[in-house]
C-alpha atoms as a PDB file:
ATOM      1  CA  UNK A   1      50.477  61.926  -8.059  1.00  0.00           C
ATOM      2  CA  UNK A   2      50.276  58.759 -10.203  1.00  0.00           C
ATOM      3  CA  UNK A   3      47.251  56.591  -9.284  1.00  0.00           C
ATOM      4  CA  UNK A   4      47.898  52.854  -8.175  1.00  0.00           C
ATOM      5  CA  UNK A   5      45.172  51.773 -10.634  1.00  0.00           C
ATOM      6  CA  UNK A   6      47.551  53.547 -13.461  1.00  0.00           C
ATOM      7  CA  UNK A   7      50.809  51.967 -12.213  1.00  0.00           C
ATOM      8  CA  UNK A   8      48.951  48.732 -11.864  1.00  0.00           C
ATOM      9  CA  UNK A   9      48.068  48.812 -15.163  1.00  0.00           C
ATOM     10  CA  UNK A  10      51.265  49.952 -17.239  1.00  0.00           C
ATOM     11  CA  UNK A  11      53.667  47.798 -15.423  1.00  0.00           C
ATOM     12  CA  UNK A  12      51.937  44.103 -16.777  1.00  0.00           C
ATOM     13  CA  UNK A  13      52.111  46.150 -20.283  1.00  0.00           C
ATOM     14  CA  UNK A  14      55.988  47.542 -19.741  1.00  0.00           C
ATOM     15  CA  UNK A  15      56.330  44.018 -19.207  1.00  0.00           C
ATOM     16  CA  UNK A  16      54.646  42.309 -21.999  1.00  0.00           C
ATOM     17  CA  UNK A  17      56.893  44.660 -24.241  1.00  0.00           C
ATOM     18  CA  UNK A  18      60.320  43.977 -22.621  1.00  0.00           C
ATOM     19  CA  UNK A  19      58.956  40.100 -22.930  1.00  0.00           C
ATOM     20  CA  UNK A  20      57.749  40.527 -26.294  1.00  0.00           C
ATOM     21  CA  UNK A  21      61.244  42.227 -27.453  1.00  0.00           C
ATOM     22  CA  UNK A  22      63.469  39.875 -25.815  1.00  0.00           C
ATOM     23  CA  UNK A  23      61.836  36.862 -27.626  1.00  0.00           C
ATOM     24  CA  UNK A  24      63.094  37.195 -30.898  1.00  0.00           C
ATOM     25  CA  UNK A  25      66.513  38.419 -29.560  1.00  0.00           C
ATOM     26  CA  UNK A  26      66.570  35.329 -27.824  1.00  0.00           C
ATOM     27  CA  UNK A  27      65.592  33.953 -31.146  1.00  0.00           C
ATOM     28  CA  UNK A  28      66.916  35.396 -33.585  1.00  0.00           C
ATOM     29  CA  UNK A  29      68.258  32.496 -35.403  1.00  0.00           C
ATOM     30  CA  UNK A  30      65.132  31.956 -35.978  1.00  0.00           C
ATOM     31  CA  UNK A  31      63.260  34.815 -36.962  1.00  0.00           C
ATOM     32  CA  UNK A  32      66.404  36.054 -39.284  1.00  0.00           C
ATOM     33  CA  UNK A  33      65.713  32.814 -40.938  1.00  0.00           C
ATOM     34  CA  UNK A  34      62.225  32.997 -41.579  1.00  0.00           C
ATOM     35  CA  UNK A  35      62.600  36.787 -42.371  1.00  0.00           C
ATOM     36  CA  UNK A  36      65.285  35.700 -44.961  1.00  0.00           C
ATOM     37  CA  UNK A  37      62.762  33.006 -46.796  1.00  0.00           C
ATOM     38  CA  UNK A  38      60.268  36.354 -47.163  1.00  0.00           C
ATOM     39  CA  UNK A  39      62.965  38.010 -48.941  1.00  0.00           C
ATOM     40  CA  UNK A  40      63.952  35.315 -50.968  1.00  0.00           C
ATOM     41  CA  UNK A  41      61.008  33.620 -52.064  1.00  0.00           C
ATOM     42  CA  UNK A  42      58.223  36.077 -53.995  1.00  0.00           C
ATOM     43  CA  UNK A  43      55.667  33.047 -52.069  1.00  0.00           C
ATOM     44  CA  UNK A  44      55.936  35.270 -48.760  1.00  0.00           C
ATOM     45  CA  UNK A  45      56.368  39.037 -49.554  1.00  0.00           C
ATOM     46  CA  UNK A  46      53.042  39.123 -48.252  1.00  0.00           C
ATOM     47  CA  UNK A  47      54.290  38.091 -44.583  1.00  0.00           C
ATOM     48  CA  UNK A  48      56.171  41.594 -43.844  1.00  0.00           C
ATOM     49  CA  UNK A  49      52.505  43.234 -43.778  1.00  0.00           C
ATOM     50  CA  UNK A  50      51.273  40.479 -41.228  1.00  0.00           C
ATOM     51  CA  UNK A  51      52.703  41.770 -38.332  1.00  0.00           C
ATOM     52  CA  UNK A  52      52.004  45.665 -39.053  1.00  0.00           C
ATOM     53  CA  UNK A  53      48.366  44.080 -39.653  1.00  0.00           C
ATOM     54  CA  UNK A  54      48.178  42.673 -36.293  1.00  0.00           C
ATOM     55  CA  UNK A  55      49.927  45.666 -34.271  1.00  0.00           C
ATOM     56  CA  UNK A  56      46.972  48.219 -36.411  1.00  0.00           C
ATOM     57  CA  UNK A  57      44.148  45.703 -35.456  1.00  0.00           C
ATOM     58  CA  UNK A  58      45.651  45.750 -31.560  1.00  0.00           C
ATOM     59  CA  UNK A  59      46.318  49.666 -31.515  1.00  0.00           C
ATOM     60  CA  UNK A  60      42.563  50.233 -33.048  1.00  0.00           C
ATOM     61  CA  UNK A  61      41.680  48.357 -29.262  1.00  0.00           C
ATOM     62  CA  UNK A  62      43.338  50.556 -27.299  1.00  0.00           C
ATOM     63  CA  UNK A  63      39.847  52.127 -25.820  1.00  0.00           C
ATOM     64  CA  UNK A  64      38.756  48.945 -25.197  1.00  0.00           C
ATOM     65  CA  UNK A  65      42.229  47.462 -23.624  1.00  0.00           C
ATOM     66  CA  UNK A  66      42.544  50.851 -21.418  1.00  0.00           C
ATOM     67  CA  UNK A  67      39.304  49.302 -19.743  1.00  0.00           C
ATOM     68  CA  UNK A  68      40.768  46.058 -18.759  1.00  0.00           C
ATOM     69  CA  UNK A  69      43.151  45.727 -15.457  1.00  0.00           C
ATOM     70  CA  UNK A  70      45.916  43.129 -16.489  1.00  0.00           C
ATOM     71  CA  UNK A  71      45.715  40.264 -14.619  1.00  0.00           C
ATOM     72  CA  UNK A  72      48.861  37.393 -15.043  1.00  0.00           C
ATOM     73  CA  UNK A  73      47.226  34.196 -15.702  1.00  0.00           C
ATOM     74  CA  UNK A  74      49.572  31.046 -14.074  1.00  0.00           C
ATOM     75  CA  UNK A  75      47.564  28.564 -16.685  1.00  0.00           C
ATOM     76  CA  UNK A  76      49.206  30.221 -19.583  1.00  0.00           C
ATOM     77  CA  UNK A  77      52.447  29.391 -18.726  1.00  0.00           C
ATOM     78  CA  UNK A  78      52.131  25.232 -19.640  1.00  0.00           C
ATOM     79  CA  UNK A  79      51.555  27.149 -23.100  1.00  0.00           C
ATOM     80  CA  UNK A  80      54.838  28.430 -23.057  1.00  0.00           C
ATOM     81  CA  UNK A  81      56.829  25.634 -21.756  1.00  0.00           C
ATOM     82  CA  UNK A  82      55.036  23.114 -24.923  1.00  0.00           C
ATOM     83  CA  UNK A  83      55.852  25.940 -27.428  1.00  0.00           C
ATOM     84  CA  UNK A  84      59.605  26.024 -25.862  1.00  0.00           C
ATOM     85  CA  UNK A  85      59.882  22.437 -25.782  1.00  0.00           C
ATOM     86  CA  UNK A  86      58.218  22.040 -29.491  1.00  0.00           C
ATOM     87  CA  UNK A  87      60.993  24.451 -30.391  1.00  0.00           C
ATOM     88  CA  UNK A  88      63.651  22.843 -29.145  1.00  0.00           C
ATOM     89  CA  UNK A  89      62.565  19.279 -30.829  1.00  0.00           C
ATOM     90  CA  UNK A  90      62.112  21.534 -34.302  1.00  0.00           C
ATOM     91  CA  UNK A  91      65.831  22.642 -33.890  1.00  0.00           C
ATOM     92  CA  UNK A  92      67.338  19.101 -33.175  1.00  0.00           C
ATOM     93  CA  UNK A  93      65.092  17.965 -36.090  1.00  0.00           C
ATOM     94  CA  UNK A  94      66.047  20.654 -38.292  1.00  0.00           C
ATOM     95  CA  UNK A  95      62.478  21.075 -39.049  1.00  0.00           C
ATOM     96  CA  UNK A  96      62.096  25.059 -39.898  1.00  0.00           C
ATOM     97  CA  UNK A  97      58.730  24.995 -40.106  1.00  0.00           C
ATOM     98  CA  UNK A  98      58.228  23.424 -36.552  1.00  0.00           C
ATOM     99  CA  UNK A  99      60.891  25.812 -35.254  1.00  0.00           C
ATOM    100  CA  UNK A 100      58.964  29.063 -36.328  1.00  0.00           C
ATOM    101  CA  UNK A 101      55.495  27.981 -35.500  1.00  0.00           C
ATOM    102  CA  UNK A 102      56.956  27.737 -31.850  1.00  0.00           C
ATOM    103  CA  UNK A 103      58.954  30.734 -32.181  1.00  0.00           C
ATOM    104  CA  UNK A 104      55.569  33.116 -33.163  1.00  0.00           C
ATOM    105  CA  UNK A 105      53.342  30.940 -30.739  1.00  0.00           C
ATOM    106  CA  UNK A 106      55.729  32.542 -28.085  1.00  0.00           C
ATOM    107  CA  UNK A 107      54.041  36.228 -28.770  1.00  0.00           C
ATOM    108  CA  UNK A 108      50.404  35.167 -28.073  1.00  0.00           C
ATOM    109  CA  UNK A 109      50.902  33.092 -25.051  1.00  0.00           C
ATOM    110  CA  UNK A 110      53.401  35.672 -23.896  1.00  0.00           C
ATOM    111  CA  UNK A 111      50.220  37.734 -23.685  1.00  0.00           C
ATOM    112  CA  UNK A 112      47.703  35.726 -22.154  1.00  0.00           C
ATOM    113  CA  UNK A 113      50.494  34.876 -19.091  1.00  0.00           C
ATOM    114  CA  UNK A 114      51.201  38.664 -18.569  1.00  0.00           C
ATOM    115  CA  UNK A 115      48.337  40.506 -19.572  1.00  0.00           C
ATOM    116  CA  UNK A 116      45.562  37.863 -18.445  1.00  0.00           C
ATOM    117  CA  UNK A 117      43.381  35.455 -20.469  1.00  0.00           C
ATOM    118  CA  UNK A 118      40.476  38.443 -20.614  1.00  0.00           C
ATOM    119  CA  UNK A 119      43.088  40.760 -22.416  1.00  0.00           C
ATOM    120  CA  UNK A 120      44.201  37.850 -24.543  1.00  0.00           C
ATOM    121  CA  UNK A 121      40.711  36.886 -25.559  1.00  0.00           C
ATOM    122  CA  UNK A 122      39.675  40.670 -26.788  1.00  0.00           C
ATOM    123  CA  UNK A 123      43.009  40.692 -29.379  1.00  0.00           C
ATOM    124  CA  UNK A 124      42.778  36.760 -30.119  1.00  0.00           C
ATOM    125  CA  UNK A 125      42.665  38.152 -34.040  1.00  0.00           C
ATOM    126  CA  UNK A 126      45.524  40.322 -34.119  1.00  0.00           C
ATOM    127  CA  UNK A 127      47.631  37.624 -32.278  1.00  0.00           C
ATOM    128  CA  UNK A 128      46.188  34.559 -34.523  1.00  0.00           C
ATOM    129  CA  UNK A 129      47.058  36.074 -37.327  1.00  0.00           C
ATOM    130  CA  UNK A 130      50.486  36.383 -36.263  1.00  0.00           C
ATOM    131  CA  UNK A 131      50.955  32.732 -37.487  1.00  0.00           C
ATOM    132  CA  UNK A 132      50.624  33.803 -41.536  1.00  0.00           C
ATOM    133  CA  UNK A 133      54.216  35.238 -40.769  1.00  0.00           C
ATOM    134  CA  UNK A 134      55.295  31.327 -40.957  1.00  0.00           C
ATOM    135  CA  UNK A 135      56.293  30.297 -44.435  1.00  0.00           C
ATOM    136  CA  UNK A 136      53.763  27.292 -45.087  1.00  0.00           C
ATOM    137  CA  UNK A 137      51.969  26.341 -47.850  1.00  0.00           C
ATOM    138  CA  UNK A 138      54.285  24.989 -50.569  1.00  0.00           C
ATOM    139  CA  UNK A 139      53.818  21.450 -49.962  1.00  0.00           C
ATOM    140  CA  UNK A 140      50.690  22.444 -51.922  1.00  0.00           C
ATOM    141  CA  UNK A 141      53.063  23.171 -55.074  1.00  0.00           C
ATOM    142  CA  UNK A 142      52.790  19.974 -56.989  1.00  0.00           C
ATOM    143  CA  UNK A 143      48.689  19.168 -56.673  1.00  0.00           C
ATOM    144  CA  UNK A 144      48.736  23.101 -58.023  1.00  0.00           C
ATOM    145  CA  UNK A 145      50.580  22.636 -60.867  1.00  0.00           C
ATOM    146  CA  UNK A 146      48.524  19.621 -61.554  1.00  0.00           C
ATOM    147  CA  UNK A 147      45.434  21.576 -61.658  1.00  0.00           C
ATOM    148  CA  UNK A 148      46.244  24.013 -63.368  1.00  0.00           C
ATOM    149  CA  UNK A 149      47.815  21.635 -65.777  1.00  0.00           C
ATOM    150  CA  UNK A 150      44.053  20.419 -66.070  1.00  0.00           C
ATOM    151  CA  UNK A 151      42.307  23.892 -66.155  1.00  0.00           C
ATOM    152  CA  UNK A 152      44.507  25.326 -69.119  1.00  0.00           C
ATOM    153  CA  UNK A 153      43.849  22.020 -71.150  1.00  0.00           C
ATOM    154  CA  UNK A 154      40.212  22.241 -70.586  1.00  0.00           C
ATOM    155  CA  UNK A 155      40.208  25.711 -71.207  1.00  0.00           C
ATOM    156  CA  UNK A 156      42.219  25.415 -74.271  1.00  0.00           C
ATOM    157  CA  UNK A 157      39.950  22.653 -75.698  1.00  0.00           C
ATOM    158  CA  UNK A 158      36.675  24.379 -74.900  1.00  0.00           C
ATOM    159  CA  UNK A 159      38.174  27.078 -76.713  1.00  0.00           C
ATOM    160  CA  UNK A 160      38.834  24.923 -80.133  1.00  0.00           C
ATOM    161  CA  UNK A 161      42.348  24.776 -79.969  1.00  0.00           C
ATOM    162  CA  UNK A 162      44.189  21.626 -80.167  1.00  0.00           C
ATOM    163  CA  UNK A 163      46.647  20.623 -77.198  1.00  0.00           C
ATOM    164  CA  UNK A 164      47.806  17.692 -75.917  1.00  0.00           C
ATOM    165  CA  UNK A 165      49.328  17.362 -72.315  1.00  0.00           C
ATOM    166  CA  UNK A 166      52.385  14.891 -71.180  1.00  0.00           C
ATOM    167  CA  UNK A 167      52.309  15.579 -67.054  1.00  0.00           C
ATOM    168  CA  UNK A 168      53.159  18.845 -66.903  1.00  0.00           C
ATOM    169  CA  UNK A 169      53.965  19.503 -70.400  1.00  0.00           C
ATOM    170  CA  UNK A 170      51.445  21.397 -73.157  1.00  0.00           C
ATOM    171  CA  UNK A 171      51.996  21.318 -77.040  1.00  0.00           C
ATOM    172  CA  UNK A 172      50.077  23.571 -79.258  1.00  0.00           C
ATOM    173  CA  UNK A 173      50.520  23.871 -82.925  1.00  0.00           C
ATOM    174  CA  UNK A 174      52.611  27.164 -82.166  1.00  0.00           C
ATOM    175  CA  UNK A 175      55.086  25.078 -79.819  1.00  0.00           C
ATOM    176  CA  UNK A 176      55.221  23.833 -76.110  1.00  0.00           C
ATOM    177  CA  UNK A 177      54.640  24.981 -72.592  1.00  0.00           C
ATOM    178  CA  UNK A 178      55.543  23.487 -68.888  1.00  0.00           C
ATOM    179  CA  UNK A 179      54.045  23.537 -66.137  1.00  0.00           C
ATOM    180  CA  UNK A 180      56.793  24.735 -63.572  1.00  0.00           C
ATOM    181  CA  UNK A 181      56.610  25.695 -59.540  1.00  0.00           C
ATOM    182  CA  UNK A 182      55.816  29.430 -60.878  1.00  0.00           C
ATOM    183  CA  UNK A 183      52.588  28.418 -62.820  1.00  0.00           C
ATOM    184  CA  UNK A 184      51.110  26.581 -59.735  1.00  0.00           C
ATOM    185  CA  UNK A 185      49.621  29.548 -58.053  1.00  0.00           C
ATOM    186  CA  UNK A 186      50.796  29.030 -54.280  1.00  0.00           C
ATOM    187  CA  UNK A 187      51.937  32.312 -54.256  1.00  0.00           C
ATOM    188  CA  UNK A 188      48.255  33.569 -55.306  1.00  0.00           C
ATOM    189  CA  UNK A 189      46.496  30.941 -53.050  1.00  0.00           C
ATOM    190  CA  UNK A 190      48.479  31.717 -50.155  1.00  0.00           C
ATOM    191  CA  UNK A 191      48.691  35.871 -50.466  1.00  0.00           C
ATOM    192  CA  UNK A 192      45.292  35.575 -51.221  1.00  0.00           C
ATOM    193  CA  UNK A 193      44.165  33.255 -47.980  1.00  0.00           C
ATOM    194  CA  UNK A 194      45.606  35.654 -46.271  1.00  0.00           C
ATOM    195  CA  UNK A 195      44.229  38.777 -47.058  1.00  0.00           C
ATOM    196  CA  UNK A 196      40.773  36.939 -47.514  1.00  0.00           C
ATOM    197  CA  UNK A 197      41.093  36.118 -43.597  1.00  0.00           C
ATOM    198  CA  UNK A 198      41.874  39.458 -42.538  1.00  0.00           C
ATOM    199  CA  UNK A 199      38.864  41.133 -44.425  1.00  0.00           C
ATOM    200  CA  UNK A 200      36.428  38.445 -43.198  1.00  0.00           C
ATOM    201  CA  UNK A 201      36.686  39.069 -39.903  1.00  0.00           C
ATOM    202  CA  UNK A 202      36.721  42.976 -40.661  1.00  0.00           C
ATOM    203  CA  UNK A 203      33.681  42.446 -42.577  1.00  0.00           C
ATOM    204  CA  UNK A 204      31.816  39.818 -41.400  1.00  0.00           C
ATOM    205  CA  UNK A 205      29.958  38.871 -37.748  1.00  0.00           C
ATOM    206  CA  UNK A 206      28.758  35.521 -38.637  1.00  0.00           C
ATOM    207  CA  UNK A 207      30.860  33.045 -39.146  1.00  0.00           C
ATOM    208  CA  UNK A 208      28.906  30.734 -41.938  1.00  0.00           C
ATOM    209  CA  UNK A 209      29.627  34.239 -44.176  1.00  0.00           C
ATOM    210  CA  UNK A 210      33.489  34.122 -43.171  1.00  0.00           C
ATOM    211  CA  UNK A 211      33.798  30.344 -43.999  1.00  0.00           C
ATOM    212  CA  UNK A 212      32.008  30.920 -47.256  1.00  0.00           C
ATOM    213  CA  UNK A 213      34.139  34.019 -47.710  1.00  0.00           C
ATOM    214  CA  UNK A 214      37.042  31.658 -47.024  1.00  0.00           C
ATOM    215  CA  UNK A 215      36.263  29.178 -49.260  1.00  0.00           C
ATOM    216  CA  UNK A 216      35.246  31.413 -52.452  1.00  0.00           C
ATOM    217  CA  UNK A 217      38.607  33.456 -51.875  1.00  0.00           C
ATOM    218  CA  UNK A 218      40.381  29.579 -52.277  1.00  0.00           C
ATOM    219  CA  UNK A 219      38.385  28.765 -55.287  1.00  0.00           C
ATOM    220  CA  UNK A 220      38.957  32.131 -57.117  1.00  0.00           C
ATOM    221  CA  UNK A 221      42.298  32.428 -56.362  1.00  0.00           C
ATOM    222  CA  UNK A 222      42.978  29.147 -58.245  1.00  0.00           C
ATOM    223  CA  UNK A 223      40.680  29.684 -61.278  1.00  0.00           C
ATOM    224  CA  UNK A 224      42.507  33.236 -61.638  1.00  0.00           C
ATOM    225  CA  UNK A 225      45.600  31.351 -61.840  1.00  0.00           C
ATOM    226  CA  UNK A 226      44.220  28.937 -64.342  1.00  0.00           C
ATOM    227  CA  UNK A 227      42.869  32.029 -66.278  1.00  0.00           C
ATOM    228  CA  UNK A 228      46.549  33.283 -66.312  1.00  0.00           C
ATOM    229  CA  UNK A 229      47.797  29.990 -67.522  1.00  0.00           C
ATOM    230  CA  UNK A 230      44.962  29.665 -70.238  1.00  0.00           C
ATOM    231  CA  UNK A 231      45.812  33.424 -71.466  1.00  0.00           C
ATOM    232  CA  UNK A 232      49.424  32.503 -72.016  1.00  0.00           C
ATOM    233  CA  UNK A 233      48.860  29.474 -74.090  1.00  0.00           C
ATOM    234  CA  UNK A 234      46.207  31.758 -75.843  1.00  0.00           C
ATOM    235  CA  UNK A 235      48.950  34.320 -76.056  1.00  0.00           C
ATOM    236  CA  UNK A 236      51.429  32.280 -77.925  1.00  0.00           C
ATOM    237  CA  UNK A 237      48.593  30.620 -80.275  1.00  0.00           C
ATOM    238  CA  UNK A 238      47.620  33.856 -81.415  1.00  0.00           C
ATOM    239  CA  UNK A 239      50.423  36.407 -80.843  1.00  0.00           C
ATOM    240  CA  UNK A 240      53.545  34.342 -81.087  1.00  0.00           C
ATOM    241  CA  UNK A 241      55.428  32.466 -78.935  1.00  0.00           C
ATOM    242  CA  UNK A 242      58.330  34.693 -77.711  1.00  0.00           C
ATOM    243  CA  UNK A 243      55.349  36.901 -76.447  1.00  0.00           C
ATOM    244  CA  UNK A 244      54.444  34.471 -74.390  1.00  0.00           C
ATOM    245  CA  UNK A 245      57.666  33.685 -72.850  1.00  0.00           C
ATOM    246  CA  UNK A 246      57.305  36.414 -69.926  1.00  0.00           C
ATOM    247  CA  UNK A 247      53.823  36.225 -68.402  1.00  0.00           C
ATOM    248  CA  UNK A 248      54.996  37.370 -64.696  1.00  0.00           C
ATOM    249  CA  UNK A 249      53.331  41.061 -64.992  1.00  0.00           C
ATOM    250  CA  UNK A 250      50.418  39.161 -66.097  1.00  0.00           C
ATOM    251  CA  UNK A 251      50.308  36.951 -63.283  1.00  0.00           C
ATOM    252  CA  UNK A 252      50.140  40.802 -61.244  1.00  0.00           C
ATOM    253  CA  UNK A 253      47.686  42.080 -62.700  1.00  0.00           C
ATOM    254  CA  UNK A 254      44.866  38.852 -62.656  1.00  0.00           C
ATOM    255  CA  UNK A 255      46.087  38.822 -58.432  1.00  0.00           C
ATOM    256  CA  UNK A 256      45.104  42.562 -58.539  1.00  0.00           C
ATOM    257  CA  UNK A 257      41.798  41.866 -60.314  1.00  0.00           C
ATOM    258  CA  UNK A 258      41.156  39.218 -58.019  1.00  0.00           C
ATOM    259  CA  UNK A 259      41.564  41.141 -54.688  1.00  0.00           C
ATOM    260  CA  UNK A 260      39.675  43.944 -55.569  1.00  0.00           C
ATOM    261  CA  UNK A 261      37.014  42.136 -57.108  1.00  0.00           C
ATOM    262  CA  UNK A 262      37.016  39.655 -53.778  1.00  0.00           C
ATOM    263  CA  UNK A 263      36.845  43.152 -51.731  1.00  0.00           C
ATOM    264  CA  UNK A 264      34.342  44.625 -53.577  1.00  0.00           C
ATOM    265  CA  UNK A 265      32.259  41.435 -53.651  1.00  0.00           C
ATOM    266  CA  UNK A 266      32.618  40.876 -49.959  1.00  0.00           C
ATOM    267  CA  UNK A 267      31.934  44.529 -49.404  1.00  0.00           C
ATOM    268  CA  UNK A 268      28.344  44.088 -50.573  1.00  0.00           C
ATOM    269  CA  UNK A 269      27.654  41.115 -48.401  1.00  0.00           C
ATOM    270  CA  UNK A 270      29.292  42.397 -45.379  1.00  0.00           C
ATOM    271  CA  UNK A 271      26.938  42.111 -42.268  1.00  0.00           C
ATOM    272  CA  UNK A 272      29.536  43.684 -40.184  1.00  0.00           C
ATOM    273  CA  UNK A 273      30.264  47.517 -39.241  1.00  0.00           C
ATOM    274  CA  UNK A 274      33.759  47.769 -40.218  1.00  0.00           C
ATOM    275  CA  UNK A 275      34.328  50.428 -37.541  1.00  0.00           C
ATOM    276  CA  UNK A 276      33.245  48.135 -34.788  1.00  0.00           C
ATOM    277  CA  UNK A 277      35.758  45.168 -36.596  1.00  0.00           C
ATOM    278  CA  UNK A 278      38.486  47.721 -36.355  1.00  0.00           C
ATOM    279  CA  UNK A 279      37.950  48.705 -32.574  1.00  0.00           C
ATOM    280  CA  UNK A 280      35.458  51.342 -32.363  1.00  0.00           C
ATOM    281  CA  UNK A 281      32.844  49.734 -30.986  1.00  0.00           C
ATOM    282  CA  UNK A 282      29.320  51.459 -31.219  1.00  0.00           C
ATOM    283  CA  UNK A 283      28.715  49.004 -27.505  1.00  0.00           C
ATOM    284  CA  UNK A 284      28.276  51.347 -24.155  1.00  0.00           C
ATOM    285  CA  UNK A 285      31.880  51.337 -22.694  1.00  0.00           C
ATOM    286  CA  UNK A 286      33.473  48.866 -20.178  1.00  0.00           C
ATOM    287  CA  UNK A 287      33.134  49.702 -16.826  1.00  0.00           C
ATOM    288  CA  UNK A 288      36.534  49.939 -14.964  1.00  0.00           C
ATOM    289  CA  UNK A 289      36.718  46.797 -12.256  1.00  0.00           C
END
């Protein structure tokens, strides 16, 4: 016979899943839609590993979350009614980005009003992270592609080359390059946030290392970008032109080279078990309540 400490426990979790599905059937407009800007836009093909990211990070806590009796928290309903009201102002806007912030902020707070606040607190990662499955970040498109505007000419002069720069437009004595939305690195910057966020809190227990993590993963990812820039102008100075014209599989490779180098780096530093990041924690188990 099934103890009532085992019933207690699955039901709060049966019901954080029915919950938890029914959310983005009830929103579906809104999911499809931010799913469809993923597909569409090479900015966000990172975002379809976000969510398998999270549900790993969760499922490596399972020991842990066996441990804890599920207690509904009243207080984390308020949550829920701001994040249905800020989603209903985002639709009568039309302001996408307002309606999916809302839309994900349902999943977390579904969890700390079901499952309890002590639950909530022991995946706060996994369900934070949640929010890099909103498309954000290209309101930074323009400042990019001015700085990267100034990196290539400053690389190109340090280099002896001559260039001069109109805005966003380069001339070299082998012909003319522009500075478009693909040459502004948001795609790098973001992808690369991203990724740098997960592996600091894998890696690292204090958070002065994660900030600094943070902050060289944002500085590297636009120098790489400027690199990228600088080798194509150096590409059609000394190659030629036309082989400078397609410079995306370049652009691949440098984010490759980045990643791993940022992992390796951040490896070395890490002050951090990565099995106890993951959910194995080396700590003497929970006692049941």
């Amino acid at each position: 016979m099934e103890s009532t400490h085992s019933t207690n426990y699955r039901i709060p979790w049966l019901v954080t899943g029915i919950v938890l599905v029914t959310i983005p059937l009830s929103l579906s407009d809104t999911f499809v839609s931010m799913i469809r800007v993923w597909i569409n836009s090479s900015n966000f093909t990172h975002c379809f590993l976000i969510f398998p990211a999270s549900i790993f990070l969760i499922w490596e806590r399972r020991e842990r979350l066996s441990q804890m009796q599920p207690a509904a928290s009243v207080s984390g309903l308020f949550p829920v009614v701001a994040a249905g009201l800020l989603w209903v102002l985002g639709t009568l806007a039309n302001a996408a980005i307002i309606q999916n912030l809302a839309a994900v902020a349902f999943i977390p707070l579904t969890v700390w009003t079901v499952l309890g606040r002590r639950i909530a607190t022991e995946i706060a990662f996994p369900l934070l992270y949640l929010f890099f499955m909103v498309p954000f970040g290209e309101f930074m498109i323009p400042r990019l592609m001015d700085f990267t505007a100034d990196f290539t000419v400053a690389a190109v002069r340090f280099s002896g080359i001559p260039i001069y720069r109109d805005g966003l437009f380069l001339t070299i004595p082998n012909g003319s390059f522009k500075v478009v939305d693909a040459c502004s690195g948001v795609r790098m910057l973001i992808a690369s946030v991203a990724i740098g966020v997960l592996f600091a809190h894998v890696s690292f227990g204090s958070w002065n290392r994660r900030i600094i993590f943070l902050f060289a993963t944002v500085f590297l990812a636009m120098v790489a970008n400027g690199l990228r820039a600088y080798a194509v102008v150096l590409i059609g100075h000394f190659i030629g032109m036309d082989a400078a014209g397609d410079h995306i599989l370049l652009g691949y490779i440098i984010f490759g080279i980045l990643i791993v180098a940022l992992l390796v780096v951040g490896s070395l530093f890490s002050d951090k078990r990565s099995d106890r990041a993951l959910g194995f924690d080396t700590r003497e188990p929970m006692s049941s309540p």
